[in-house]
C-alpha atoms as a PDB file:
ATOM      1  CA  UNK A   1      14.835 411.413 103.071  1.00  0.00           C
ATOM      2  CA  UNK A   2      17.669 409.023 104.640  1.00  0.00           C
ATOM      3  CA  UNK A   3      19.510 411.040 106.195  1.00  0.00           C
ATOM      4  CA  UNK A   4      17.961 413.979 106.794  1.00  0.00           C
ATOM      5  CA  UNK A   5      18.774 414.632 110.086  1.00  0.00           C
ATOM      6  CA  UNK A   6      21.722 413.876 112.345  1.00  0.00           C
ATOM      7  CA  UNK A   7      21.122 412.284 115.528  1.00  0.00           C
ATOM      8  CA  UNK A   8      17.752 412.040 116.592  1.00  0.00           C
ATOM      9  CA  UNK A   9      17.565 411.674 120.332  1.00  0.00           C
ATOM     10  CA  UNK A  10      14.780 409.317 121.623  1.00  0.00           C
ATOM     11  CA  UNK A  11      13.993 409.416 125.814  1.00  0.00           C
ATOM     12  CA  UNK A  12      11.090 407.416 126.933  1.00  0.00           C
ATOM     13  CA  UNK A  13       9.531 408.716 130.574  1.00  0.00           C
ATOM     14  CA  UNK A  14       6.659 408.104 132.391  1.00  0.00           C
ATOM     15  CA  UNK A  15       6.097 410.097 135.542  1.00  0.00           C
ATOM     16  CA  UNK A  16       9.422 411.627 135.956  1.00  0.00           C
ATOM     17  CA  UNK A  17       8.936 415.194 134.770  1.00  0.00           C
ATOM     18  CA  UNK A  18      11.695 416.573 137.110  1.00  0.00           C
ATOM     19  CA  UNK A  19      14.037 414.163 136.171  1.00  0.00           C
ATOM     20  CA  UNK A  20      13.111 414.296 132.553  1.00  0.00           C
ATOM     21  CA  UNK A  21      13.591 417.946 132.532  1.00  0.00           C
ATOM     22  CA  UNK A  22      17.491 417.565 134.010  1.00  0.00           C
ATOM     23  CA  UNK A  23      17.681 415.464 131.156  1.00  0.00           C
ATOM     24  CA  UNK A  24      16.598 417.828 128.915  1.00  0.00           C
ATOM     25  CA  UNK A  25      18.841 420.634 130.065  1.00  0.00           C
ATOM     26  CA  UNK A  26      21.782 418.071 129.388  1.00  0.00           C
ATOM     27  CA  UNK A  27      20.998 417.679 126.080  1.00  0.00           C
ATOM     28  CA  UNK A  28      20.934 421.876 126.073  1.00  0.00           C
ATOM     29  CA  UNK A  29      24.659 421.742 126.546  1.00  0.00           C
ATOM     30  CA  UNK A  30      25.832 419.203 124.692  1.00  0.00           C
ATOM     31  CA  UNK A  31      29.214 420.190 122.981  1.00  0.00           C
ATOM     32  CA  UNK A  32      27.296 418.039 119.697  1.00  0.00           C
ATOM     33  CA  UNK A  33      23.568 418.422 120.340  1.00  0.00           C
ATOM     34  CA  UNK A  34      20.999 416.257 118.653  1.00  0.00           C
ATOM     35  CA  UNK A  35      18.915 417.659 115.567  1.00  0.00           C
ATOM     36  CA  UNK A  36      15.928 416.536 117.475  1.00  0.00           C
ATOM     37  CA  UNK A  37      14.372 415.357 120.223  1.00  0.00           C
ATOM     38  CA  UNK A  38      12.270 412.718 120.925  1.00  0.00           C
ATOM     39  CA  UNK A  39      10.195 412.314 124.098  1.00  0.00           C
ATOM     40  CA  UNK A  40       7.926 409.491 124.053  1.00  0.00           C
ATOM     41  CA  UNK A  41       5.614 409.431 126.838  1.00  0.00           C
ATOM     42  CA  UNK A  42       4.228 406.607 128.069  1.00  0.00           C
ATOM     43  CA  UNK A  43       0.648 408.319 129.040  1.00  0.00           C
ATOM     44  CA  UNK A  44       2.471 410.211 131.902  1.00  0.00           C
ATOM     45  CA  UNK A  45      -0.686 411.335 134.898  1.00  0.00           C
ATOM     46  CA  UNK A  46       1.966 414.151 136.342  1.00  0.00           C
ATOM     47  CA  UNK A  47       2.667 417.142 134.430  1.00  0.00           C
ATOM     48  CA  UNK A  48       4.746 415.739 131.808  1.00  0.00           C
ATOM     49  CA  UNK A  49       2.577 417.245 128.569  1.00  0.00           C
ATOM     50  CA  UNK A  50       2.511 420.214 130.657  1.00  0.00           C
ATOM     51  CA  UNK A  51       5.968 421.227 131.036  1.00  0.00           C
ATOM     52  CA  UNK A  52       6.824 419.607 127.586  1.00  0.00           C
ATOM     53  CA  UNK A  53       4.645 421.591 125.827  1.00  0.00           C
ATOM     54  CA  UNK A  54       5.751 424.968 127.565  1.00  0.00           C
ATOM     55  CA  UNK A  55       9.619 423.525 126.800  1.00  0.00           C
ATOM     56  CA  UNK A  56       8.458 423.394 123.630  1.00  0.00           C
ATOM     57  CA  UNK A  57       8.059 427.041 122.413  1.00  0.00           C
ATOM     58  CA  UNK A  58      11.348 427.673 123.012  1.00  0.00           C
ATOM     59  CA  UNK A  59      12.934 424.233 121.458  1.00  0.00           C
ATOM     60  CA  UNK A  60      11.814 423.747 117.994  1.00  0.00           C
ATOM     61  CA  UNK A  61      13.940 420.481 118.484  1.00  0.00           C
ATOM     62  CA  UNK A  62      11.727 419.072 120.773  1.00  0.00           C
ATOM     63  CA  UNK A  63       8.694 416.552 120.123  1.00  0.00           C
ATOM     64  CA  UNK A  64       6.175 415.134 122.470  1.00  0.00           C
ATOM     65  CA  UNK A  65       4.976 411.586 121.712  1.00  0.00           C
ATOM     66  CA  UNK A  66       2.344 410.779 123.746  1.00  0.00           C
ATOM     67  CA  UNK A  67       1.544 407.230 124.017  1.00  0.00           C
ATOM     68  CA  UNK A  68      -2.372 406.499 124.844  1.00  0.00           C
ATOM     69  CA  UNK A  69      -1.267 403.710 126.994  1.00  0.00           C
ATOM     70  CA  UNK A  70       1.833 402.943 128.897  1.00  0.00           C
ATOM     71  CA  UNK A  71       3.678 400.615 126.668  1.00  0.00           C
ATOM     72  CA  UNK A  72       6.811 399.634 128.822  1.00  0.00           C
ATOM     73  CA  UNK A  73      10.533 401.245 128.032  1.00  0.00           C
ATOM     74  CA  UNK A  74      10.239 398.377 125.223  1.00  0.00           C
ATOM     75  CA  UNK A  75       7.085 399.757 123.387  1.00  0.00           C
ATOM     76  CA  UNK A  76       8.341 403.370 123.963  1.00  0.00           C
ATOM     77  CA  UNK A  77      11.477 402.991 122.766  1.00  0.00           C
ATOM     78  CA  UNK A  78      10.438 400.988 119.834  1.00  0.00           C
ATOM     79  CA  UNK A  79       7.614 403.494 118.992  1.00  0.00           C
ATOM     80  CA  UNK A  80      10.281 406.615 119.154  1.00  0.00           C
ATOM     81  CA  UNK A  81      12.876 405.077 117.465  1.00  0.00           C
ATOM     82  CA  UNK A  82      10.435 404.215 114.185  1.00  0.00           C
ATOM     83  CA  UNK A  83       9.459 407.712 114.540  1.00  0.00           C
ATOM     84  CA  UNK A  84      13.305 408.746 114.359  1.00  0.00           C
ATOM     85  CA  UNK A  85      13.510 406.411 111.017  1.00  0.00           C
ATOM     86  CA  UNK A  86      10.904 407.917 109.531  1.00  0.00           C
ATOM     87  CA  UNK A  87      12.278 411.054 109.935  1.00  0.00           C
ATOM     88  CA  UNK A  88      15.885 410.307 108.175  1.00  0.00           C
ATOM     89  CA  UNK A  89      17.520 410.396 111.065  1.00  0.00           C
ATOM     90  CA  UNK A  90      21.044 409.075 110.782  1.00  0.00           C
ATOM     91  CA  UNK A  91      21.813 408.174 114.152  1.00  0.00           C
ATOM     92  CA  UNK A  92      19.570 407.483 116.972  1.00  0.00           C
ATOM     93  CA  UNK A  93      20.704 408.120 120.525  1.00  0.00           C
ATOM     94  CA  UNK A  94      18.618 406.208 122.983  1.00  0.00           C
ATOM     95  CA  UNK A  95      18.501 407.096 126.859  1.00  0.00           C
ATOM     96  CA  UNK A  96      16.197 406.739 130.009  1.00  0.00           C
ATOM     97  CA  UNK A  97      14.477 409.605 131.715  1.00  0.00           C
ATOM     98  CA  UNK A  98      16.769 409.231 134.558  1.00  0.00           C
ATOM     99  CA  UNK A  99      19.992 409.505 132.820  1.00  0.00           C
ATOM    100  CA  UNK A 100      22.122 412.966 132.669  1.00  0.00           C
ATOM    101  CA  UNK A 101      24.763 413.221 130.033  1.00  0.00           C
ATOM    102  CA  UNK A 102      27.765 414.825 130.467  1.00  0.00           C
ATOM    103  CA  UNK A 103      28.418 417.797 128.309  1.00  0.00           C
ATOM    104  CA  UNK A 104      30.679 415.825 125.593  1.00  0.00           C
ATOM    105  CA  UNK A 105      28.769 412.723 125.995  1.00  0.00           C
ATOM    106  CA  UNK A 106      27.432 412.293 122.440  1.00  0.00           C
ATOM    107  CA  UNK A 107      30.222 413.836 121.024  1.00  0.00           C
ATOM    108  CA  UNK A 108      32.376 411.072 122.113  1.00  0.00           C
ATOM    109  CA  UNK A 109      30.612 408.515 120.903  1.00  0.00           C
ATOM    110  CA  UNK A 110      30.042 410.416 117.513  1.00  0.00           C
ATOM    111  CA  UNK A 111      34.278 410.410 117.536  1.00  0.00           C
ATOM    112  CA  UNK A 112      34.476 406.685 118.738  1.00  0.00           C
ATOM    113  CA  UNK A 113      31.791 405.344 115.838  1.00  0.00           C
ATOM    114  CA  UNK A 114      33.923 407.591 113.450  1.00  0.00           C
ATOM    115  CA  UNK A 115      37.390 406.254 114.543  1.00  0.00           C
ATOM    116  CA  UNK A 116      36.956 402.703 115.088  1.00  0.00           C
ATOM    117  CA  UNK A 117      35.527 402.432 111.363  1.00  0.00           C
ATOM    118  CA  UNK A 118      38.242 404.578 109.865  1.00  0.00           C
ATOM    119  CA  UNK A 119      41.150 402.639 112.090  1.00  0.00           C
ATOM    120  CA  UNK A 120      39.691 399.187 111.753  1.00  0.00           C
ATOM    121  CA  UNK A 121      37.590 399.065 108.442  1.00  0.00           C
ATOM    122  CA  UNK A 122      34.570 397.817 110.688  1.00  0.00           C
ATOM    123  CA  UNK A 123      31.228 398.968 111.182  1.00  0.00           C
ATOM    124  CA  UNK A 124      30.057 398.780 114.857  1.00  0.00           C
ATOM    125  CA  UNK A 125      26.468 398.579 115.355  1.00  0.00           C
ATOM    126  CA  UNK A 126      26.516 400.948 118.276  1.00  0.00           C
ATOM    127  CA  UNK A 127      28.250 402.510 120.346  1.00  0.00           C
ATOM    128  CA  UNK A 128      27.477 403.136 124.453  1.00  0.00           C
ATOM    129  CA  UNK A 129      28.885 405.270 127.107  1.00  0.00           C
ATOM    130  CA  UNK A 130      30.348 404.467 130.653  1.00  0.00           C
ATOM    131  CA  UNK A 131      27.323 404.636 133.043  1.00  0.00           C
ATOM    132  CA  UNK A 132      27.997 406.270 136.852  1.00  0.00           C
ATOM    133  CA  UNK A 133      25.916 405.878 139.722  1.00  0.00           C
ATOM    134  CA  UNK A 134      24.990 409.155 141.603  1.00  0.00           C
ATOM    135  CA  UNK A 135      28.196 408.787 143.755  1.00  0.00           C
ATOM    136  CA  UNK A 136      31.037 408.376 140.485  1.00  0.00           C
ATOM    137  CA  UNK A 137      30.537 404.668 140.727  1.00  0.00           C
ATOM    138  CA  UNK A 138      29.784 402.253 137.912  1.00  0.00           C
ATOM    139  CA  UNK A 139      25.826 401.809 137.620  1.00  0.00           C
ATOM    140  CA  UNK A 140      25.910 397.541 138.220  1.00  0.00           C
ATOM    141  CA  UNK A 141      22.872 397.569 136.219  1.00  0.00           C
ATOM    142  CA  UNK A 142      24.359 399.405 133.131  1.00  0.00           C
ATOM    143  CA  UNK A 143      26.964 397.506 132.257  1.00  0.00           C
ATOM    144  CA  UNK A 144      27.646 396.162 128.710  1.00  0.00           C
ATOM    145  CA  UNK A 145      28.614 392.691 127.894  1.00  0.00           C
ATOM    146  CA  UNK A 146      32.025 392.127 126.121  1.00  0.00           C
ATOM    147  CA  UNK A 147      32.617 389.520 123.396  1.00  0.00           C
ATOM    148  CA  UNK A 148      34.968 387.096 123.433  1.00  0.00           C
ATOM    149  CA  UNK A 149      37.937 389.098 121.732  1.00  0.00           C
ATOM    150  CA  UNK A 150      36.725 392.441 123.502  1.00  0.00           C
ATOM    151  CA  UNK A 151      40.420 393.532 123.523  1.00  0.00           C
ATOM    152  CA  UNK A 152      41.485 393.561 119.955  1.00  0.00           C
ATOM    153  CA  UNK A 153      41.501 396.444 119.314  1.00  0.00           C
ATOM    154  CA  UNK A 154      42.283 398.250 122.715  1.00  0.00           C
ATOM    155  CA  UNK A 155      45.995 399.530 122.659  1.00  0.00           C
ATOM    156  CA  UNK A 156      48.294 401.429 125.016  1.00  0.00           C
ATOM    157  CA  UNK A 157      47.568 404.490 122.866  1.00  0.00           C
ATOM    158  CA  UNK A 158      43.569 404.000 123.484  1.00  0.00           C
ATOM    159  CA  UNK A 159      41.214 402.267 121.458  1.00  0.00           C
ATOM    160  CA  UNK A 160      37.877 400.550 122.705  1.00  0.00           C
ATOM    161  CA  UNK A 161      36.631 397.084 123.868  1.00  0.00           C
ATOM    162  CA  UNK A 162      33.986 395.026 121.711  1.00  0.00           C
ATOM    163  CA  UNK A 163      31.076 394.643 123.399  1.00  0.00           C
ATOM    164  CA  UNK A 164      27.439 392.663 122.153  1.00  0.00           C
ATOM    165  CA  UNK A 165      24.969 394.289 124.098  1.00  0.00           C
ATOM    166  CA  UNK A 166      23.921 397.174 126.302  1.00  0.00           C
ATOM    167  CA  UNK A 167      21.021 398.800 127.838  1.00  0.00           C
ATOM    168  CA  UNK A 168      18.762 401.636 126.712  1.00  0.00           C
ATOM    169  CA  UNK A 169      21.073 404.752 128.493  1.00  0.00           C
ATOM    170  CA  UNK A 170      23.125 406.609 126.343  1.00  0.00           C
ATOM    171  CA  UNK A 171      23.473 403.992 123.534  1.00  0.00           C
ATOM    172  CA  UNK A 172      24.114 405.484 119.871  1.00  0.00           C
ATOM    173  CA  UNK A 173      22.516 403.171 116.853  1.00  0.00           C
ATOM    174  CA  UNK A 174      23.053 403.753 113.505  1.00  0.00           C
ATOM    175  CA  UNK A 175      20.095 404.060 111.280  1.00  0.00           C
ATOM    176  CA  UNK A 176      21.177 401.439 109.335  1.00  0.00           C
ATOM    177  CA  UNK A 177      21.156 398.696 112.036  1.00  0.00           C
ATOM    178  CA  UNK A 178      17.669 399.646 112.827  1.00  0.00           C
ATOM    179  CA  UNK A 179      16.821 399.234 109.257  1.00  0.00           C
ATOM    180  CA  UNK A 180      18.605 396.122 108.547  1.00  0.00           C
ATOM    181  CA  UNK A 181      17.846 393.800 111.790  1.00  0.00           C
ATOM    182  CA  UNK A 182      14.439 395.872 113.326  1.00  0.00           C
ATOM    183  CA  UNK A 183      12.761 397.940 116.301  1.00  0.00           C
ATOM    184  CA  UNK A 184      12.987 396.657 119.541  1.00  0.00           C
ATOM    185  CA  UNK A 185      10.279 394.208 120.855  1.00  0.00           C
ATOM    186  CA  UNK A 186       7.451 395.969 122.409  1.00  0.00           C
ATOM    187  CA  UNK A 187       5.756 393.217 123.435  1.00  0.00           C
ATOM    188  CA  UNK A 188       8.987 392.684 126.256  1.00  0.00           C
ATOM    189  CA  UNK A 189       7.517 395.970 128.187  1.00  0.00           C
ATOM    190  CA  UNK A 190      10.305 396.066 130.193  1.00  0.00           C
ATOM    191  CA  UNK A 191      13.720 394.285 130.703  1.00  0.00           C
ATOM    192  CA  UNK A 192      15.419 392.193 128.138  1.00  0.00           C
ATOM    193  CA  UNK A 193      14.357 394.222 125.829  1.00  0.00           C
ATOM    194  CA  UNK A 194      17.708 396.547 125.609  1.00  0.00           C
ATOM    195  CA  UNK A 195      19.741 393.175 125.571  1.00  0.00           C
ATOM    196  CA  UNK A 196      18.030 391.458 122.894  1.00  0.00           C
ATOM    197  CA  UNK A 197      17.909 394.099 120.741  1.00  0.00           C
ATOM    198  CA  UNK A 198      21.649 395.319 120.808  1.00  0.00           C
ATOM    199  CA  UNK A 199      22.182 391.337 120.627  1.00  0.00           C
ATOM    200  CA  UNK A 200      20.557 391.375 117.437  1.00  0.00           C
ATOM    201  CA  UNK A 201      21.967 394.522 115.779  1.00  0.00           C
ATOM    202  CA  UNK A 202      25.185 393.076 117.171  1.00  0.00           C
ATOM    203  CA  UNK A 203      25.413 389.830 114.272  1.00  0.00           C
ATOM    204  CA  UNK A 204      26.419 392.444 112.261  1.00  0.00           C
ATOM    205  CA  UNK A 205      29.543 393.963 113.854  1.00  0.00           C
ATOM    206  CA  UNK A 206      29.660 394.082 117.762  1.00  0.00           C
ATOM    207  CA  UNK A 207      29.355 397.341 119.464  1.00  0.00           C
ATOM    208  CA  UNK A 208      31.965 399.583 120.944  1.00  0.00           C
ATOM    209  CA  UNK A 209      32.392 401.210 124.619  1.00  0.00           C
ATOM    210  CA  UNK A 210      33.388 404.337 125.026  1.00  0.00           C
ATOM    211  CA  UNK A 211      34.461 405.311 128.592  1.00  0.00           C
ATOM    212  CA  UNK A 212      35.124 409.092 127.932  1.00  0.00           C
ATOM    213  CA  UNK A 213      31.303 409.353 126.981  1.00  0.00           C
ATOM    214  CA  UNK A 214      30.138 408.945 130.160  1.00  0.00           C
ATOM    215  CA  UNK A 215      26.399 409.710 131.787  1.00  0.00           C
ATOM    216  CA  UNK A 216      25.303 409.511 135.572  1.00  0.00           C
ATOM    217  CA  UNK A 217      21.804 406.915 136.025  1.00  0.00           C
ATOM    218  CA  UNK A 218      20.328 408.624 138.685  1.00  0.00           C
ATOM    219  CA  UNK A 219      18.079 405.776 140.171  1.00  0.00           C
ATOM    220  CA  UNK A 220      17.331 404.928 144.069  1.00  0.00           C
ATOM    221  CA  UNK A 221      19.938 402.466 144.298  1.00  0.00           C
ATOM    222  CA  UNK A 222      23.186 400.924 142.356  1.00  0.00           C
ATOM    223  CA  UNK A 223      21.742 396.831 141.954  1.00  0.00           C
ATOM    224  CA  UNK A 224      22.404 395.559 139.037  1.00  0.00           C
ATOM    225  CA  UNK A 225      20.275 392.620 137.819  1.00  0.00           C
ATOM    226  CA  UNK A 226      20.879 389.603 139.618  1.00  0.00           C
ATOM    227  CA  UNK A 227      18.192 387.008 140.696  1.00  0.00           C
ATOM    228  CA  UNK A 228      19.286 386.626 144.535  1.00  0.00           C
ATOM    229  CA  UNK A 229      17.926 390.071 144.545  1.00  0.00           C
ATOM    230  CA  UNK A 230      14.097 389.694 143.883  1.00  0.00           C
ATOM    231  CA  UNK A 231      12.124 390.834 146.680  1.00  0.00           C
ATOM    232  CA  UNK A 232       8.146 391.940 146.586  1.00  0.00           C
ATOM    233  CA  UNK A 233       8.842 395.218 145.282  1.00  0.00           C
ATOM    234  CA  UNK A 234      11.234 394.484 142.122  1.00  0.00           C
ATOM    235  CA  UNK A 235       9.298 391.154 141.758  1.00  0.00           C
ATOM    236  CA  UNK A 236       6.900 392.446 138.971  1.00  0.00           C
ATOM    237  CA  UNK A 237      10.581 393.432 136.668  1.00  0.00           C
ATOM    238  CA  UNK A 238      12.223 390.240 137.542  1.00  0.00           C
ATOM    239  CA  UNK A 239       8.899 388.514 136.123  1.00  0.00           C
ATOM    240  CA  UNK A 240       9.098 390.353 132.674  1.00  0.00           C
ATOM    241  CA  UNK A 241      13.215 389.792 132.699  1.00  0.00           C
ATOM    242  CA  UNK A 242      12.592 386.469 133.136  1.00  0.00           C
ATOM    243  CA  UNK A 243       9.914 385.581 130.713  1.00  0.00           C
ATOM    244  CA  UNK A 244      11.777 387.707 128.238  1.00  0.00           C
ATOM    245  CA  UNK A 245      15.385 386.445 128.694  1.00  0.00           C
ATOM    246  CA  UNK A 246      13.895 382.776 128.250  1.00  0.00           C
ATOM    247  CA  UNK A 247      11.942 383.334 124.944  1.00  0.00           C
ATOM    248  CA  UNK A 248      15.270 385.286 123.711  1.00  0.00           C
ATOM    249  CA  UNK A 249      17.400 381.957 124.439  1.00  0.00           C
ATOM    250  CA  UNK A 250      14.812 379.838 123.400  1.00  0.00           C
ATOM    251  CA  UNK A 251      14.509 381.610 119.692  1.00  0.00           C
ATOM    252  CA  UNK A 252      18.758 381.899 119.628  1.00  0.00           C
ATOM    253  CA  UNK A 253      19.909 379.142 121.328  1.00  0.00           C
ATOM    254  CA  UNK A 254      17.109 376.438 122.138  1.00  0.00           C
ATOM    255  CA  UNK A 255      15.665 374.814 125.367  1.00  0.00           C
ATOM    256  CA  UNK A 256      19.275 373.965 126.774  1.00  0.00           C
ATOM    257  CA  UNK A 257      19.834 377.425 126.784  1.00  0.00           C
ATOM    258  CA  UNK A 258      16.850 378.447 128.711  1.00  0.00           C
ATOM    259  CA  UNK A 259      17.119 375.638 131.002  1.00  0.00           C
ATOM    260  CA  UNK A 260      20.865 377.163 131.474  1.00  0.00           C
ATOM    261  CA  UNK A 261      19.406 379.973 132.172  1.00  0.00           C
ATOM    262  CA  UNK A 262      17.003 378.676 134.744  1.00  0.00           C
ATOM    263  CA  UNK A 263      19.412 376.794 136.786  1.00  0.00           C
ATOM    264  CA  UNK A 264      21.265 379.881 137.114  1.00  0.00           C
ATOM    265  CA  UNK A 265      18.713 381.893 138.687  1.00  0.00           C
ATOM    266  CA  UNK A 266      17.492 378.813 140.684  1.00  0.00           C
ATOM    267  CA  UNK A 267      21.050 379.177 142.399  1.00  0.00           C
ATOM    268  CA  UNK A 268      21.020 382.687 142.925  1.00  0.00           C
ATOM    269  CA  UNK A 269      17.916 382.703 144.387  1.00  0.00           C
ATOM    270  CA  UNK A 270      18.551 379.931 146.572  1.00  0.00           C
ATOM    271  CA  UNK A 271      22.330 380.984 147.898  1.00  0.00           C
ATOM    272  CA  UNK A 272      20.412 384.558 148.092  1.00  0.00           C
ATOM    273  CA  UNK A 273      17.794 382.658 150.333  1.00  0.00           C
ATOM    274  CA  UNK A 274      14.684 384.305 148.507  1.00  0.00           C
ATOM    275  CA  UNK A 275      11.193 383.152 149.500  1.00  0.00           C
ATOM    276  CA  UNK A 276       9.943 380.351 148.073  1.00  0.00           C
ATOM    277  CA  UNK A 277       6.812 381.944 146.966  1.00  0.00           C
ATOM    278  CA  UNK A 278       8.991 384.152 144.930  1.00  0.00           C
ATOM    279  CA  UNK A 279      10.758 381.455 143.409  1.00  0.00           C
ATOM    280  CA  UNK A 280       7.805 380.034 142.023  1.00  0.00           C
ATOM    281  CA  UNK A 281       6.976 383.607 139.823  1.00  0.00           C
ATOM    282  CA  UNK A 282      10.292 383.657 138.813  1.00  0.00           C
ATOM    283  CA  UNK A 283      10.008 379.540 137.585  1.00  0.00           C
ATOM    284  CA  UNK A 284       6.587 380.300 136.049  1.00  0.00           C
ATOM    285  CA  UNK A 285       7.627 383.575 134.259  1.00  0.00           C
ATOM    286  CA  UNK A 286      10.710 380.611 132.403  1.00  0.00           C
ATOM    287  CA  UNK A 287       7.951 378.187 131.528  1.00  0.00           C
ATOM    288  CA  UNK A 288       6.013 381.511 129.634  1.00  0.00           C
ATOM    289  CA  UNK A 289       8.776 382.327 127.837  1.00  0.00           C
ATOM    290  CA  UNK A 290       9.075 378.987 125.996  1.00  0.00           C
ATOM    291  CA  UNK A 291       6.016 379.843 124.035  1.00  0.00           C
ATOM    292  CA  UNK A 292       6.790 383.563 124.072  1.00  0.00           C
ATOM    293  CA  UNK A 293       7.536 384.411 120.181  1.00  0.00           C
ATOM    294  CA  UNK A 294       6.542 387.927 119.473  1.00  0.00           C
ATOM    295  CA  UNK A 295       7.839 389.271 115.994  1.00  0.00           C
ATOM    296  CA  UNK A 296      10.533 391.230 115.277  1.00  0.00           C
ATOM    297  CA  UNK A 297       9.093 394.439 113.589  1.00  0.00           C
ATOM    298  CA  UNK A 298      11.614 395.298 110.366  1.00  0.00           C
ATOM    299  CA  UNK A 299      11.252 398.906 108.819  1.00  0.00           C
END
């Protein structure tokens, strides 16, 4: 059944129907729309099932995966993108319920996967669009991370920068990544989990950006993820960022890694001057992740 479909869209949401539903009309338009649609939904209380299912009858694309429990962006996009294996898909494209594609969005990253392997003779393990802010500007929070030799194969003509990770809006992943180096960790809930997992698809062949795919992140503000930043409200992500980033190093890289890691945020926190009490969470979440191992689930 490999194969089977195309593309195989898969948008986690929970309690974001009006949002979700712009999303939805972006995909509508796409100038290469997906064979399907996956919504996963992380046991939504508004009236997500409600306007799905009325979307529905008129989308034969569309599926509603309803989650009993709300399993993070991590659990929801590892649950939808199994589905998508399951169901041959070729490609998975993988996007937030806040994030509006532009009309030749996937299209352009189709072309880019295509072209870089018949230019270069490589295989990127994904590919992932500019991200904008509501206002044009880059989303700080959505940027990918380059490699080393990012430029290689960037020329006057055009070309595209090597990059070895990304986060979960408007990312395209081959099937066979998924399949070779597994779904993303559920067990991160949130944050992290986008990082490590295009990370690890990434020892393969690094991933590709594409700036001519581009998509607008529609959230409350433009931060991007920087510990000088955690306040009481954002504290609970930071937590989850932090425990996961630490059990990531630790696994890759060892306890000089997360240690690394830790004096970094100390510093940002303390040139940021965030409370003390804060701090401490942030510290605490570190020590967790040493002993943090969850497995990585292979198809």
């Amino acid at each position: 059944m490999s194969g089977a479909i195309g593309t195989a869209a898969v948008i986690v949401t929970f309690n974001r129907s009006a949002k979700l539903m712009k999303v939805l009309d972006a995909l509508a338009v796409q100038t290469m729309p997906p064979d399907v649609i996956l919504v996963v939904d992380n046991a939504s209380t508004d009236d997500t099932a409600a306007l799905l299912t009325a979307r529905a009858e008129g989308d034969p694309r569309l599926r509603h995966i309803r989650l009993p429990v709300n399993a993070g962006g991590a659990g929801g996009f590892h649950a939808g993108m199994r589905v998508a294996c399951q169901m041959g898909a070729a490609h998975l494209w993988l996007s937030d319920d806040d994030a509006y594609p532009r009309p030749d969005a996937l299209e352009r990253l189709h072309e880019a996967l295509s072209r870089f392997e018949g230019e270069t003779g490589r295989r990127p393990s994904f590919a992932c669009s500019r991200v904008e802010w509501i206002d044009g500007s880059l989303c700080e929070m959505n940027c990918p991370r380059p490699v080393w030799d990012w430029a290689r194969f960037v020329q006057p003509r055009g070309g595209w920068a090597m990059v070895d990770s990304c986060s979960f809006v408007s990312a395209l992943v081959p099937a066979w990544a998924v399949r070779k180096h597994g779904l993303p960790i559920a067990e991160y809930f949130i944050w992290f989990d986008d990082a490590e997992f295009t990370r690890r698809i990434s020892r393969s062949h690094p991933g590709i950006f594409v700036p001519e795919s581009v998509v607008v992140h529609d959230t409350p503000e433009n931060r991007g993820v920087n510990y000088g930043l955690v306040d009481d409200a954002s504290l609970w992500k930071f937590v989850y960022g932090a425990r996961n980033e630490a059990s990531f190093r630790r696994r890759e890289a060892g306890l000089i890694s997360v240690l690394a890691f830790a004096y970094g945020a100390r510093g940002q926190m303390r040139r940021h001057r965030v409370p003390a009490r804060l701090r401490r969470r942030i510290y605490g979440a570190i020590l967790r992740g040493l002993w943090f191992r969850p497995k990585i689930v292979r198809l």
